[in-house]
Protein backbone atom coordinates (compact mmCIF):
# COMPACT_ATOMS: atom_id res chain seq x y z
CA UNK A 1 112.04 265.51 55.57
CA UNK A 2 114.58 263.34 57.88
CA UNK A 3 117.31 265.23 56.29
CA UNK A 4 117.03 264.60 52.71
CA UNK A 5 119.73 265.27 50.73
CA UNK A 6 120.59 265.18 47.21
CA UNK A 7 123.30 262.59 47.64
CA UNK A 8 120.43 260.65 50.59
CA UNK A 9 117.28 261.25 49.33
CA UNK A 10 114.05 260.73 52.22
CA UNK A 11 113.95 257.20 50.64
CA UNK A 12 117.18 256.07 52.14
CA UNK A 13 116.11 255.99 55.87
CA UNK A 14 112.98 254.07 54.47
CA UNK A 15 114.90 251.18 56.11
CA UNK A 16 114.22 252.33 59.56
CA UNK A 17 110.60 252.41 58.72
CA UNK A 18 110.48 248.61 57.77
CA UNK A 19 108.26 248.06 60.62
CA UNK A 20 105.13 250.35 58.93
CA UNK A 21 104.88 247.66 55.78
CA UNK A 22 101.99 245.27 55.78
CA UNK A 23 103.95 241.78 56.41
CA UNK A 24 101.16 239.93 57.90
CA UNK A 25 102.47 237.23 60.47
CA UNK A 26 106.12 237.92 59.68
CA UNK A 27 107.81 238.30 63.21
CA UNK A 28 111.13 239.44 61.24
CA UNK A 29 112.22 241.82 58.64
CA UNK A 30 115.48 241.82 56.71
CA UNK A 31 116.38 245.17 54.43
CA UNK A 32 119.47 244.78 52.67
CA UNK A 33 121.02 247.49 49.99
CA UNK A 34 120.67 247.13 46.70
CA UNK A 35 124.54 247.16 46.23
CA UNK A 36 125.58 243.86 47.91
CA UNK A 37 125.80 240.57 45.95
CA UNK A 38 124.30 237.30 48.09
CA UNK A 39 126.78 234.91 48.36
CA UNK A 40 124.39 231.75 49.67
CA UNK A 41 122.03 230.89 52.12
CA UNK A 42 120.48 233.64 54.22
CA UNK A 43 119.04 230.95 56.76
CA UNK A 44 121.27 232.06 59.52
CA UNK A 45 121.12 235.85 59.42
CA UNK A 46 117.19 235.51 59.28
CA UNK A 47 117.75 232.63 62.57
CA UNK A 48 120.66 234.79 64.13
CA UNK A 49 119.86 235.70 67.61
CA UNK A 50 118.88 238.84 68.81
CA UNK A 51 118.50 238.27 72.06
CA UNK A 52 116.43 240.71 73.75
CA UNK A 53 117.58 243.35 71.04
CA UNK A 54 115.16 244.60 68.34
CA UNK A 55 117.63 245.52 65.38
CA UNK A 56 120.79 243.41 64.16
CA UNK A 57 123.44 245.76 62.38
CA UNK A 58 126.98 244.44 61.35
CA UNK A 59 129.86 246.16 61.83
CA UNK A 60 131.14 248.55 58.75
CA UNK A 61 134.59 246.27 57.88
CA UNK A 62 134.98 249.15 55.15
CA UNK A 63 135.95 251.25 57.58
CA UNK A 64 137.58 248.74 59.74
CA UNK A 65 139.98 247.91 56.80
CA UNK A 66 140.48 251.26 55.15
CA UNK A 67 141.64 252.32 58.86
CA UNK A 68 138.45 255.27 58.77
CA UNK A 69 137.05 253.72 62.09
CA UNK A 70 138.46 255.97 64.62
CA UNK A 71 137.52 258.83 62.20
CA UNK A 72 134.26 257.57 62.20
CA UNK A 73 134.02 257.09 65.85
CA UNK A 74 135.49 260.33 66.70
CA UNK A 75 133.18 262.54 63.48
CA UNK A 76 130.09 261.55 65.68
CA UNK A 77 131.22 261.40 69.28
CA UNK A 78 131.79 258.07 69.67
CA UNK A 79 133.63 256.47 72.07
CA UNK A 80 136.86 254.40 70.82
CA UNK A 81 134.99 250.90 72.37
CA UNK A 82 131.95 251.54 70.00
CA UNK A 83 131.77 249.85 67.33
CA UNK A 84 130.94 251.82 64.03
CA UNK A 85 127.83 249.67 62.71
CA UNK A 86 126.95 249.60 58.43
CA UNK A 87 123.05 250.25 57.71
CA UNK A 88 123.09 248.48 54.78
CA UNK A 89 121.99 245.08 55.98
CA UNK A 90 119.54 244.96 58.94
CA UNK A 91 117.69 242.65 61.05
CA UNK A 92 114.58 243.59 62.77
CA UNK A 93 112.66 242.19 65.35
CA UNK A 94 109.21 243.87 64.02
CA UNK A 95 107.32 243.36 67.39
CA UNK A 96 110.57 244.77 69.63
CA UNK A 97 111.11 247.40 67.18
CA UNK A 98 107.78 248.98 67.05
CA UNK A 99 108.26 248.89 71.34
CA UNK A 100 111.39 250.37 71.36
CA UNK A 101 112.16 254.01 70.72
CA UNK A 102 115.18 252.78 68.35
CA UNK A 103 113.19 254.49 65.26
CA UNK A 104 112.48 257.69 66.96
CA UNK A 105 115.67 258.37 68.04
CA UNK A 106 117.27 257.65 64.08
CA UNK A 107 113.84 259.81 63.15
CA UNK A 108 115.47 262.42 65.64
CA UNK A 109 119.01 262.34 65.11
CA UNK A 110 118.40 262.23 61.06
CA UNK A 111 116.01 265.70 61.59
CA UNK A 112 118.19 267.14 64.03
CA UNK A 113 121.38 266.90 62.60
CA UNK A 114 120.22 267.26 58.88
CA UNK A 115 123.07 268.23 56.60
CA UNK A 116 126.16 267.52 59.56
CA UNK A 117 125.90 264.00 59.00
CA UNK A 118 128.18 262.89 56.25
CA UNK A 119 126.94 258.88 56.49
CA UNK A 120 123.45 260.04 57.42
CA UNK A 121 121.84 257.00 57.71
CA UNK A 122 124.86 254.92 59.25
CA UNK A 123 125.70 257.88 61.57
CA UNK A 124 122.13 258.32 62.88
CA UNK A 125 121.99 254.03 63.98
CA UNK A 126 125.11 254.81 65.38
CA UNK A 127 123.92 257.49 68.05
CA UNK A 128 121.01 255.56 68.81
CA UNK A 129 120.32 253.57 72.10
CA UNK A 130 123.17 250.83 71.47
CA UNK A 131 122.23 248.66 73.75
CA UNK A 132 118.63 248.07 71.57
CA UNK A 133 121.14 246.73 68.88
CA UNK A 134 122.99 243.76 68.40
CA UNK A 135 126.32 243.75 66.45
CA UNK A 136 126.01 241.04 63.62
CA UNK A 137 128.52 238.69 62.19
CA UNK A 138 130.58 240.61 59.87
CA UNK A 139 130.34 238.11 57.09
CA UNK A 140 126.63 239.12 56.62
CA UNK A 141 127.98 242.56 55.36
CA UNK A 142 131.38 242.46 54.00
CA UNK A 143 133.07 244.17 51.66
CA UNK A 144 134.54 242.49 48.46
CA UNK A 145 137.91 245.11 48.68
CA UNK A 146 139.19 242.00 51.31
CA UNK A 147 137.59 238.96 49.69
CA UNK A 148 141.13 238.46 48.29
CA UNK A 149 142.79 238.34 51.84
CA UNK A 150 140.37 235.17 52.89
CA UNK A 151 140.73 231.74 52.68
CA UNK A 152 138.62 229.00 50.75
CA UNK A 153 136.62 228.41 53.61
CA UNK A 154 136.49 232.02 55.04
CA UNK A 155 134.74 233.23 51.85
CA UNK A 156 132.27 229.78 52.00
CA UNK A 157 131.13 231.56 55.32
CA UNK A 158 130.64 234.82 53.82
CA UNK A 159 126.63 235.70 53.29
CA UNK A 160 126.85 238.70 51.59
CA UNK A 161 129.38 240.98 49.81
CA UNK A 162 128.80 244.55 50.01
CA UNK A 163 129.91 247.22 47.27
CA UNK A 164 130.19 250.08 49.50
CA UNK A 165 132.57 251.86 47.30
CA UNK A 166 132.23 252.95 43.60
CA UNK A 167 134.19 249.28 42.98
CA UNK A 168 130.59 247.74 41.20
CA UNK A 169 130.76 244.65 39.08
CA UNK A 170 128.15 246.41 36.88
CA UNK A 171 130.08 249.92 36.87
CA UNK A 172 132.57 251.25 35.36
CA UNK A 173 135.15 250.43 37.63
CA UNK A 174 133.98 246.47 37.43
CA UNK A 175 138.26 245.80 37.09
CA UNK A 176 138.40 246.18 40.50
CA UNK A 177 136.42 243.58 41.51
CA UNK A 178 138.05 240.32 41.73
CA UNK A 179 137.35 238.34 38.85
CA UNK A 180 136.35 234.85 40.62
CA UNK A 181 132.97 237.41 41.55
CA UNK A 182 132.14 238.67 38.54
CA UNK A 183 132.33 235.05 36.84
CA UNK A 184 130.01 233.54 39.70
CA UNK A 185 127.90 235.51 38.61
């Protein structure tokens, strides 16, 4: 089913089904991975404007900073201009999304190319219609490997901190993390 794997099981790209959940008058619906840590408010991701988009995705500063981009571009045909979006915190316009064909083509993509996608769920929003998505502020997905390089107020604007790698606070590997975010909280 959608290319299930072992290491992505079907319940991954349940994300991309968000719109199929019984949310009564909710016009919005926010699915975030269960590996970030929320830094504060999430009043302006929820208000951030889509425009005439139907899904929000932030850009994946992982691979940005661990210079994997072009990799990443280039693994799934991407031009050099594209930006490589995350999946694991989206924004979706319910009413837009259920119009568009943004879910069938990740439904597609994720069936079709089952088992040559190494970022499955990632690599299939990526191939989608880009122009249905709209590239979020980075500090709504951010990774905590660069929380070190930013300032006072930088990290005040950050909303959420990602732990994309096998860095965890709650792992074994919790000594990478930087210490003033495992004593927050």
């Amino acid at each position: 089913m959608l290319g299930a794997t072992q290491r992505f099981p079907a319940e991954a790209f349940a994300r991309f089904f968000a719109d199929d959940l019984p949310v009564g008058d909710a016009s919005r619906a926010l699915y975030i991975d269960s590996d970030v840590m929320v830094m504060g408010n999430l009043d302006s991701l929820l208000d951030y404007d889509l425009g005439d988009r139907c899904l929000g995705a932030a850009p994946d500063i992982h691979a940005i900073a661990k210079g994997k981009l072009l990799k990443q571009q280039q693994r799934i045909g991407l031009s050099s201009s594209d930006v490589y979006l995350g999946s694991g915190v989206l924004l979706i316009d319910l009413a837009r999304y259920r119009q568009s064909s943004l879910r069938d083509q990740i439904a597609s993509t994720l069936t079709e190319r089952a088992g040559h996608l190494i970022y499955p769920d990632q690599d299939a929003l990526n191939l989608s219609d880009r122009s249905q998505i709209k590239v979020l502020n980075p500090c709504h997905n951010f990774p905590p490997g660069l929380w070190r390089l930013l300032s006072p107020a930088e990290r005040a604007r950050i909303t959420i901190l990602h732990f994309y790698d096998g860095n965890k606070p709650w792992g074994d590997r919790a000594h990478r993390v930087p210490l003033d975010l495992i004593e927050r909280y």
